[in-house]
N, C-alpha and C. Protein backbone atom coordinates (compact mmCIF):
# COMPACT_ATOMS: atom_id res chain seq x y z
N UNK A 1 -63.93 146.66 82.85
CA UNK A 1 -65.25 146.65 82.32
C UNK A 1 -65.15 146.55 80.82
N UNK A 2 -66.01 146.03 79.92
CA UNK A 2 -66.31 145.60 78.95
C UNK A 2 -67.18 146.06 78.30
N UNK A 3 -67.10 147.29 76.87
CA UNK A 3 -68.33 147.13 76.21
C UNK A 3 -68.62 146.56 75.23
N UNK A 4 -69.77 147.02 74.82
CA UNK A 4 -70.28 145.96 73.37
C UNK A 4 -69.99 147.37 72.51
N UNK A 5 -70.12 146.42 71.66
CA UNK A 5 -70.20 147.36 70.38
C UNK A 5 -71.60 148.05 69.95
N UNK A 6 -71.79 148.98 69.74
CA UNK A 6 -73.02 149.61 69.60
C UNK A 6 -73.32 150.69 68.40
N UNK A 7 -73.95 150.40 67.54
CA UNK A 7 -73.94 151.53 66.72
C UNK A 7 -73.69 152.75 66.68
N UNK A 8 -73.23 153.77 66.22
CA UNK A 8 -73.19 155.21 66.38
C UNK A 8 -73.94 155.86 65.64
N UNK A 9 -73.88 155.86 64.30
CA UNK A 9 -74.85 156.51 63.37
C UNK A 9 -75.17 155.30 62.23
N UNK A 10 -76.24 155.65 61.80
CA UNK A 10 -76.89 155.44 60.38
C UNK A 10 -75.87 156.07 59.08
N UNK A 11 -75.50 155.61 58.40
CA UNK A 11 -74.91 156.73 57.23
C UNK A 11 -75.57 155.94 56.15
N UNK A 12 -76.58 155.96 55.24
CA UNK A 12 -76.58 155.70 53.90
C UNK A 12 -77.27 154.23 54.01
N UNK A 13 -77.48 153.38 55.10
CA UNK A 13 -78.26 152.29 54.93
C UNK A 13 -76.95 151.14 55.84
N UNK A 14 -75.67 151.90 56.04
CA UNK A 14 -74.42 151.48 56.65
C UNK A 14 -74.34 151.03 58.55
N UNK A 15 -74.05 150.86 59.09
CA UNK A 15 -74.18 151.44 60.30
C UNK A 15 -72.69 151.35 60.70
N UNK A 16 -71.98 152.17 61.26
CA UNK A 16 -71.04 152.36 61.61
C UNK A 16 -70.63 151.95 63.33
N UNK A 17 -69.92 151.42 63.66
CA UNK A 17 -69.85 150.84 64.63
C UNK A 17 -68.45 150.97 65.46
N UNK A 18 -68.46 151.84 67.26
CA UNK A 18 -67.14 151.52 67.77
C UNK A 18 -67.08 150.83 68.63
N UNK A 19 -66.01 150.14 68.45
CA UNK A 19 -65.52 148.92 69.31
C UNK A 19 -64.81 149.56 70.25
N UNK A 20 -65.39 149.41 71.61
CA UNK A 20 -64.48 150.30 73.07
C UNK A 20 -64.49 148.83 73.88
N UNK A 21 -63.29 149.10 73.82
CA UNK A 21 -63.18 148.08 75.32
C UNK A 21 -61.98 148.72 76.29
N UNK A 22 -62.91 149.28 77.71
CA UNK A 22 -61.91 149.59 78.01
C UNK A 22 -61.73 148.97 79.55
N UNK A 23 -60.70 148.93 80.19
CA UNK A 23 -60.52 148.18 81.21
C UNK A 23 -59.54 148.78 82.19
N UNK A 24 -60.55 148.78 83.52
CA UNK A 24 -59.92 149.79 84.72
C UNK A 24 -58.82 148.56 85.23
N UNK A 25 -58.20 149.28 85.76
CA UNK A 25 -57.51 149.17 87.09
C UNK A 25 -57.40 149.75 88.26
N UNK A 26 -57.10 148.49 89.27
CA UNK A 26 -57.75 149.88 90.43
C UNK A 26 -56.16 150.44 90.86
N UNK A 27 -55.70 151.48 89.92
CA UNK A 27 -54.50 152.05 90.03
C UNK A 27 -55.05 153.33 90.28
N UNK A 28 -54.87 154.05 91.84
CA UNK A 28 -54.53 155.08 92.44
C UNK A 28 -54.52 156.31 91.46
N UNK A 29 -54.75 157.72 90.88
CA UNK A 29 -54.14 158.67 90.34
C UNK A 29 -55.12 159.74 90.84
N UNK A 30 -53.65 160.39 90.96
CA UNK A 30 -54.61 162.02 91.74
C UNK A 30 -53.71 163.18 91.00
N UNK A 31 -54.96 163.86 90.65
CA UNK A 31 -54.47 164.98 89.94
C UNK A 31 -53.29 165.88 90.69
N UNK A 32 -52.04 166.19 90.36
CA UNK A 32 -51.63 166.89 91.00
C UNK A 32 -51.73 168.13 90.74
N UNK A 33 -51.67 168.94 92.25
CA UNK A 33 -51.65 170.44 92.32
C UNK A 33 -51.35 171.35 91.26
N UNK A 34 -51.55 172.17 91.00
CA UNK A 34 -50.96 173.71 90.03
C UNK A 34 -50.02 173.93 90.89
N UNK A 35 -49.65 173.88 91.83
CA UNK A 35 -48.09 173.77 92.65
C UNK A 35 -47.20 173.14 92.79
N UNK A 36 -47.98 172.19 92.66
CA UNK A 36 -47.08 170.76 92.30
C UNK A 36 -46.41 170.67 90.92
N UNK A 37 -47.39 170.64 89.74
CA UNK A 37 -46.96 171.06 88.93
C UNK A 37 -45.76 172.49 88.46
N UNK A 38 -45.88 173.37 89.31
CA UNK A 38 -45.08 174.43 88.97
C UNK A 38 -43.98 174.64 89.43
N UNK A 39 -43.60 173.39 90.73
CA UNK A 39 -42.67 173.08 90.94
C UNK A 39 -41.47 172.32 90.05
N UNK A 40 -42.33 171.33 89.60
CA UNK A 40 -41.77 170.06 88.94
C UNK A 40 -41.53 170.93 87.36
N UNK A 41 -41.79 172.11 86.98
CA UNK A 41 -41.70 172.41 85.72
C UNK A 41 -40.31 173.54 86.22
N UNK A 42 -40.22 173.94 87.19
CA UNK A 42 -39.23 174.73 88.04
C UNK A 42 -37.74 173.96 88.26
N UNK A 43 -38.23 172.79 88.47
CA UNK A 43 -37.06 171.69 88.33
C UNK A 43 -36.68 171.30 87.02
N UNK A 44 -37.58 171.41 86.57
CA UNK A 44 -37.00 170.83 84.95
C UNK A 44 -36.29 171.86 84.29
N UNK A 45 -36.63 172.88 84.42
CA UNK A 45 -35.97 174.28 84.05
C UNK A 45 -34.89 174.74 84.57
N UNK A 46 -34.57 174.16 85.98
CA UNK A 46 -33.18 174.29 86.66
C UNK A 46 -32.68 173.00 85.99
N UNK A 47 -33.20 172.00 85.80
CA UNK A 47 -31.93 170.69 85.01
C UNK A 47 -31.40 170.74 84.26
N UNK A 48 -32.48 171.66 83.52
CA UNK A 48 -31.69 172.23 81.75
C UNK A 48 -30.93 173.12 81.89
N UNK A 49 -31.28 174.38 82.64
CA UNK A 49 -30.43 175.16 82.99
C UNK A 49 -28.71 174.43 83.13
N UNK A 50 -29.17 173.76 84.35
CA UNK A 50 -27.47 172.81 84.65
C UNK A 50 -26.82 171.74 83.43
N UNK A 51 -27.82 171.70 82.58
CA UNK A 51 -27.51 170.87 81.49
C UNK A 51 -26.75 171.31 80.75
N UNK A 52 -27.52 172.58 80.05
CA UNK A 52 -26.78 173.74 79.31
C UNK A 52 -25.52 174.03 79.59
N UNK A 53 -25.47 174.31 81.16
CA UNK A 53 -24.24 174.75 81.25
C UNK A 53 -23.05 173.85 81.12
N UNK A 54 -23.62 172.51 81.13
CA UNK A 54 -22.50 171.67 81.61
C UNK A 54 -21.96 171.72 80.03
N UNK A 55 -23.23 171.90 79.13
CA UNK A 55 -22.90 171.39 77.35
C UNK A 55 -21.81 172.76 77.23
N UNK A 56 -22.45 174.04 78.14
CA UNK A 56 -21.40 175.20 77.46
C UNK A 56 -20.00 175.15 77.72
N UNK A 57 -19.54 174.40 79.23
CA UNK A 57 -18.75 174.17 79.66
C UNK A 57 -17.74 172.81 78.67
N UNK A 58 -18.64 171.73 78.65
CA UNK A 58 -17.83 171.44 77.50
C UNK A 58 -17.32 171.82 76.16
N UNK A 59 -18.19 172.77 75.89
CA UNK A 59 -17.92 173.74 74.40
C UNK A 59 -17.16 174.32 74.63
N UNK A 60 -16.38 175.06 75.58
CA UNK A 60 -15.47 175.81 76.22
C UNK A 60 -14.08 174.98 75.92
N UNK A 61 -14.18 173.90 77.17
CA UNK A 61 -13.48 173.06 77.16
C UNK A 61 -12.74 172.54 76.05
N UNK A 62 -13.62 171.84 74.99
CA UNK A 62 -13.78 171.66 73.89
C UNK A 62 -12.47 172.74 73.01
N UNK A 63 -13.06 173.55 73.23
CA UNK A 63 -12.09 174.78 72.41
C UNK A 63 -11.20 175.05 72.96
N UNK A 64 -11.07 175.07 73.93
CA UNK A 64 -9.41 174.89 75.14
C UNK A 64 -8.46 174.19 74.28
N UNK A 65 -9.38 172.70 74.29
CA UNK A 65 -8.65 171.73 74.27
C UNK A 65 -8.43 171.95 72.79
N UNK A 66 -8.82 172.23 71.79
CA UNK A 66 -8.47 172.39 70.23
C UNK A 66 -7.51 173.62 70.32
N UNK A 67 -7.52 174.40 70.81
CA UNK A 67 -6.74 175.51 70.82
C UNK A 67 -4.72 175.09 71.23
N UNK A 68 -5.05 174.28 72.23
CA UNK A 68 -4.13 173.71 72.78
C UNK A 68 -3.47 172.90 71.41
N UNK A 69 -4.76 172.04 70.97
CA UNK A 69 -3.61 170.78 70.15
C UNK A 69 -3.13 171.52 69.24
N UNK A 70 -3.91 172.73 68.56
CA UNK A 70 -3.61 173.35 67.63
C UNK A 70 -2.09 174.08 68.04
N UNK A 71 -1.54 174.73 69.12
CA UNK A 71 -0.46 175.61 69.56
C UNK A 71 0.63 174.17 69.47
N UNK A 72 -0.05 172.54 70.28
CA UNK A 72 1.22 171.49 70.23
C UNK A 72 1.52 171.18 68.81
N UNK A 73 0.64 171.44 67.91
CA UNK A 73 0.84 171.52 66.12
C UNK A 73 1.83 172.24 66.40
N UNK A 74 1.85 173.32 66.38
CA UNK A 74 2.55 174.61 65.68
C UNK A 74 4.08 173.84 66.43
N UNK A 75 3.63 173.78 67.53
CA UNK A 75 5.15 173.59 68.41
C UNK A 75 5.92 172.25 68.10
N UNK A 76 4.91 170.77 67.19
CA UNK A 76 5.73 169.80 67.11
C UNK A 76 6.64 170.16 65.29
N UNK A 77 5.69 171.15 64.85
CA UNK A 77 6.25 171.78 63.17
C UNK A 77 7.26 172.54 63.50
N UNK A 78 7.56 173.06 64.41
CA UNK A 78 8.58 174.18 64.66
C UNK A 78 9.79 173.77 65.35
N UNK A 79 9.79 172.74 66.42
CA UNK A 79 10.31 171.51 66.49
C UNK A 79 11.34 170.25 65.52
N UNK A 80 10.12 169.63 64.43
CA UNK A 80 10.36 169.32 63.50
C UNK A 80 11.72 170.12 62.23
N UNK A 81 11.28 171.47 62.74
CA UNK A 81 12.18 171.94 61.64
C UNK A 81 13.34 172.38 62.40
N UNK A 82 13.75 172.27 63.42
CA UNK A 82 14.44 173.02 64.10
C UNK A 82 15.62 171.54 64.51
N UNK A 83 15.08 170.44 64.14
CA UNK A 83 15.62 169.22 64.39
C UNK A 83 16.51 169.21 62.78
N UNK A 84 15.55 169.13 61.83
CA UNK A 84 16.02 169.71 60.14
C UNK A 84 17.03 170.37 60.09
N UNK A 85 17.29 171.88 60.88
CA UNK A 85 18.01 172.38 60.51
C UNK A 85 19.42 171.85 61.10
N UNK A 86 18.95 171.59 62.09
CA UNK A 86 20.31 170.65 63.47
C UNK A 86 21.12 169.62 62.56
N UNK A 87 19.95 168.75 61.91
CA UNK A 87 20.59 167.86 60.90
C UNK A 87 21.74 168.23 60.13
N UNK A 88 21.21 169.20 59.39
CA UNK A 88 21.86 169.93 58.02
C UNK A 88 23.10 170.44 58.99
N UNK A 89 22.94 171.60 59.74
CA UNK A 89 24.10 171.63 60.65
C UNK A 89 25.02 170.38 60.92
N UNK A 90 24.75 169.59 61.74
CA UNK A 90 25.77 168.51 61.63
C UNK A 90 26.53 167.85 60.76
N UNK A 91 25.72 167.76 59.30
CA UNK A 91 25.95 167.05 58.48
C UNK A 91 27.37 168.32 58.22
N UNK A 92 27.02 169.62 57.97
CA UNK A 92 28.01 170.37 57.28
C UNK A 92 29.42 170.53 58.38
N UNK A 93 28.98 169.72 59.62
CA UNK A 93 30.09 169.74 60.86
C UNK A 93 31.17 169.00 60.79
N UNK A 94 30.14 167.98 59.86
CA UNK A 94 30.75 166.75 59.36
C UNK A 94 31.93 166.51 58.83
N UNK A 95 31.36 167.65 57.47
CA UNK A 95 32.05 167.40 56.11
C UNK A 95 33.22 168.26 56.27
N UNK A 96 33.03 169.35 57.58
CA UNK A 96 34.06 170.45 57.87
C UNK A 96 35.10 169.73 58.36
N UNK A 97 34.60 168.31 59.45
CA UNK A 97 35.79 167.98 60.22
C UNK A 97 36.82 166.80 59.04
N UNK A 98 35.82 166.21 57.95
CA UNK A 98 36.26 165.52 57.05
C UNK A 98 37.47 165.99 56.44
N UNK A 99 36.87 167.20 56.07
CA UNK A 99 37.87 168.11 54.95
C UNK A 99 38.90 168.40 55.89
N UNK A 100 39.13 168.83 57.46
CA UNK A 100 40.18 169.10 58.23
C UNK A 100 40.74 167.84 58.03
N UNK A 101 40.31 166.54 58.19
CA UNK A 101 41.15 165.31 58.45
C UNK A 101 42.02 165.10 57.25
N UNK A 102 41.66 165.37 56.58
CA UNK A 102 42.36 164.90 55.18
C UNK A 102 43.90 166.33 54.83
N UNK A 103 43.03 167.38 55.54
CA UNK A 103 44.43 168.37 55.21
C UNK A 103 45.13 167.80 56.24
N UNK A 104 44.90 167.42 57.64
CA UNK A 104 45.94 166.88 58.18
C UNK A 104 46.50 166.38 58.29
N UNK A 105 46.21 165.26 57.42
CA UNK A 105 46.76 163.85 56.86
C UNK A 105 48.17 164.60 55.53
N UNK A 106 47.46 165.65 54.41
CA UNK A 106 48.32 166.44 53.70
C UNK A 106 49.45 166.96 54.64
N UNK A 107 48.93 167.62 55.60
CA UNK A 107 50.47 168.69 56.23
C UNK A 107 51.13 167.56 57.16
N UNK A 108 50.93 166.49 57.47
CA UNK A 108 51.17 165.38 58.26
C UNK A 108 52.71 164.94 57.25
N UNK A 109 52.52 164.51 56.53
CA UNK A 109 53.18 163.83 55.21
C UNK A 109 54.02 164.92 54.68
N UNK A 110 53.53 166.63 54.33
CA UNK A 110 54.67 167.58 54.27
C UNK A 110 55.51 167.86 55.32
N UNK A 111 55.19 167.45 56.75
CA UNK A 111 56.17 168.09 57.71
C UNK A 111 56.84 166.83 57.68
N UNK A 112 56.33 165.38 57.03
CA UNK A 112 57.49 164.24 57.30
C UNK A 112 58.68 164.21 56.13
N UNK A 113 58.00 165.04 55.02
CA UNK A 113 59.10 165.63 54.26
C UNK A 113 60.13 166.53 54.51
N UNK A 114 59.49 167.68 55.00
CA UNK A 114 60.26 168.37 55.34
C UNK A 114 61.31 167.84 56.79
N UNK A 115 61.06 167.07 57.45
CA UNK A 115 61.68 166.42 58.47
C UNK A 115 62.98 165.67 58.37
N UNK A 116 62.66 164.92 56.98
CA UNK A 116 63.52 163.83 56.48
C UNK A 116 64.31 164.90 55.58
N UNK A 117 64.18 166.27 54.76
CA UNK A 117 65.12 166.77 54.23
C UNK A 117 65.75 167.31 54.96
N UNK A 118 65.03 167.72 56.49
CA UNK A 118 66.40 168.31 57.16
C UNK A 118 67.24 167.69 57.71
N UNK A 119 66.47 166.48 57.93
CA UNK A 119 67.48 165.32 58.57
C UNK A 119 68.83 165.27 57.00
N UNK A 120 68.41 165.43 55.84
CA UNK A 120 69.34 164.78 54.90
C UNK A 120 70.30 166.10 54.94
N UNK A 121 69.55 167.57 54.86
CA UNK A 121 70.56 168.62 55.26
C UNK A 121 71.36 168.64 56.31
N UNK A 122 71.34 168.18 57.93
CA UNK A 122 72.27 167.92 58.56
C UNK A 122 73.33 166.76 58.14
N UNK A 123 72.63 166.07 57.57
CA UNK A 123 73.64 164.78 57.29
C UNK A 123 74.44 165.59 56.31
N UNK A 124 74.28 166.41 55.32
CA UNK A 124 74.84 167.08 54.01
C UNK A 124 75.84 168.31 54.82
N UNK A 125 75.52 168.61 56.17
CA UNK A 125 76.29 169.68 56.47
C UNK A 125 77.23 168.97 57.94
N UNK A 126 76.96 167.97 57.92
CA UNK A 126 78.18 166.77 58.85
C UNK A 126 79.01 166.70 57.78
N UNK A 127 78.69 166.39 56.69
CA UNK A 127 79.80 165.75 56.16
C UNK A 127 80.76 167.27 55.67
N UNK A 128 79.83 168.27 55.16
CA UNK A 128 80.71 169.42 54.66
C UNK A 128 81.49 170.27 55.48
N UNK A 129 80.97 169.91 56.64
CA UNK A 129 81.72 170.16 58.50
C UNK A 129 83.17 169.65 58.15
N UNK A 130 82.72 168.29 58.15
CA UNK A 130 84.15 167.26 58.24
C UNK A 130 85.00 167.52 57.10
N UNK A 131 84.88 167.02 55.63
CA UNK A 131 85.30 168.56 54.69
C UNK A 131 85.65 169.66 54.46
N UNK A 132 85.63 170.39 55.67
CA UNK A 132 86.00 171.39 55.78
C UNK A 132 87.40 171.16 56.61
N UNK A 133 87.00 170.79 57.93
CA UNK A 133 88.01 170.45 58.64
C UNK A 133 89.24 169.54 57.78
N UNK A 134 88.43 168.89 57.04
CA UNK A 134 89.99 168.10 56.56
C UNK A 134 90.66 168.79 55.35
N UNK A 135 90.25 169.93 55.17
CA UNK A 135 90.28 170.52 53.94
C UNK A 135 91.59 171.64 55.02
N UNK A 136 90.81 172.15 56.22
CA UNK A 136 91.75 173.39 57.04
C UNK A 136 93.29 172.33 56.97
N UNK A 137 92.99 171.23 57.67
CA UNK A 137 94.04 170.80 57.92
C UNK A 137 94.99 170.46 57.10
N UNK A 138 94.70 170.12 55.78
CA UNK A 138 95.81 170.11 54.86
C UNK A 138 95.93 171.60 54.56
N UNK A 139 95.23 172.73 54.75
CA UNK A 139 95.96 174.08 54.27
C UNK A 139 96.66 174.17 55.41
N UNK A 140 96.73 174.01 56.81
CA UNK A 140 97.51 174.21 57.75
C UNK A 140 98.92 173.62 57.70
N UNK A 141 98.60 172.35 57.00
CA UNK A 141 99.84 171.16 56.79
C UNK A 141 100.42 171.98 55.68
N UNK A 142 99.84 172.35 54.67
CA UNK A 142 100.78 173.18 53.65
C UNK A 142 101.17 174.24 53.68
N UNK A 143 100.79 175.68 54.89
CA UNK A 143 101.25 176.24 54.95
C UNK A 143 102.54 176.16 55.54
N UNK A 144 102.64 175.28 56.49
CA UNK A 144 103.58 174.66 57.17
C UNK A 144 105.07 174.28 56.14
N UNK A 145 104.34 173.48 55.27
CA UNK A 145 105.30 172.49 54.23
C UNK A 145 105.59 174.01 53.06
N UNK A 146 104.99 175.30 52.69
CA UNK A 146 104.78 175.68 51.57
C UNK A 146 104.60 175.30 50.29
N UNK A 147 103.31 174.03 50.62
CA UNK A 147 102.70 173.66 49.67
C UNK A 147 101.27 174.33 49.41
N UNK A 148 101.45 175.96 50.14
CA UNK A 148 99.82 176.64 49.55
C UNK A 148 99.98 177.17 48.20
N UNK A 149 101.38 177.54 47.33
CA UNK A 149 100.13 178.03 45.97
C UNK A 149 100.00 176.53 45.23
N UNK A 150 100.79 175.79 45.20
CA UNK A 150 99.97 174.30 44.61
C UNK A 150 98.33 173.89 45.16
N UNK A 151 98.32 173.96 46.62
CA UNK A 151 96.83 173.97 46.97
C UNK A 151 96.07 175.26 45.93
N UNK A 152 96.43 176.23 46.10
CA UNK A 152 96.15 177.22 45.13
C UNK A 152 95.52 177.10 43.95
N UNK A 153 96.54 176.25 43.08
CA UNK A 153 96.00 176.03 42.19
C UNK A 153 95.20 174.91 41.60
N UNK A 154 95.64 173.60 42.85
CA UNK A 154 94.53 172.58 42.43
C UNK A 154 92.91 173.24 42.95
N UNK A 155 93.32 173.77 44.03
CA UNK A 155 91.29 174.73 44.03
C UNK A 155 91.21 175.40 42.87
N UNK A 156 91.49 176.03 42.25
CA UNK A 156 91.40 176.95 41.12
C UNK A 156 91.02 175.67 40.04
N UNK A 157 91.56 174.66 39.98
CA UNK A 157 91.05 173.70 39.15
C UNK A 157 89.54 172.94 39.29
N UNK A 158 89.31 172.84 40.60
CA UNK A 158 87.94 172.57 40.91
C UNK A 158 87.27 173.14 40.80
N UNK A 159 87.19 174.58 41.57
CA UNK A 159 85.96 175.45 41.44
C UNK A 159 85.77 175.88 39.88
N UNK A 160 86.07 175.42 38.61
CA UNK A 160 84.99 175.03 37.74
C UNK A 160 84.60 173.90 37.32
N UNK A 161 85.03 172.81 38.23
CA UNK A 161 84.51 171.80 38.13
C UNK A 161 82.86 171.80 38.84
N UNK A 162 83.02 172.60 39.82
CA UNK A 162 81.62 172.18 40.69
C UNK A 162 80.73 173.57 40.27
N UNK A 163 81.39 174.58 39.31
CA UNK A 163 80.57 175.57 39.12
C UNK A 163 79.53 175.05 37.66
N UNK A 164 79.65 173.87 37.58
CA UNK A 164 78.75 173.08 36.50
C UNK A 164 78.08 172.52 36.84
């Protein structure tokens, strides 16, 4: 339906005028119940209710879950340093087994000294062996001949030769 426009008041010599147009449809509406209604406001109050909770539940959650990353902090820093110190450890495992290699390489080279002088001391006490022996045997040959105080005295001539 359709109206006209129609004056409302006079003001001052003015006329003021509202424009209504309004237009049905033949769309169905029925007031609903005060029960109806107090249902549907009953439901809305249980949705929020479940809403709430779900928001508190994630707030919960929420803080679980920060609490958590916060403890895997602590645990990847504590971690972190515990890897640091492992480092430093190794490194000084390092320098320990370094410093062993090199003395062993030192006492390696003194025992090949000392190896080769004893080798030169047996060779020095073969020959003073054999020296000796050939030394008995001419005192044996001269006691024989009684040529010991001449042996006598050519030793007496040496031993200050070699006491120099």
């Amino acid at each position: 339906m359709d109206c006209a426009v129609t004056p409302l008041k006079t003001l001052m010599g003015f006329s003021v005028h509202l424009n209504v147009q309004l237009k049905f449809y033949n769309l169905p509406y029925t007031i609903p119940s005060n029960t109806d209604l107090i249902v549907e406001l009953n439901n809305a109050k249980q949705n929020q209710s479940a809403k709430q909770t779900t928001a508190n539940d994630a707030r919960s959650a929420n803080d679980k879950a920060q609490a958590a990353l916060n403890d895997a902090t602590t645990q990847l820093a504590s971690a972190e340093s515990a890897l640091n110190q492992s480092k430093t450890a190794q490194e000084s495992a390092q320098q320990a087994i370094n410093n062993m290699s090199a003395d062993l390489k030192t006492k390696q080279q003194a025992v090949a000294k000392a190896a080769q002088e004893l080798n030169d001391a047996k060779t020095a006490l073969s020959k003073a062996q054999t020296s000796l022996f050939v030394q008995e045997a001419r005192v044996s040959s001269a006691k024989q001949n009684n040529l010991l105080p001449m042996l006598r005295r050519q030793l007496m001539m040496l031993m200050p030769m070699q006491r120099k």
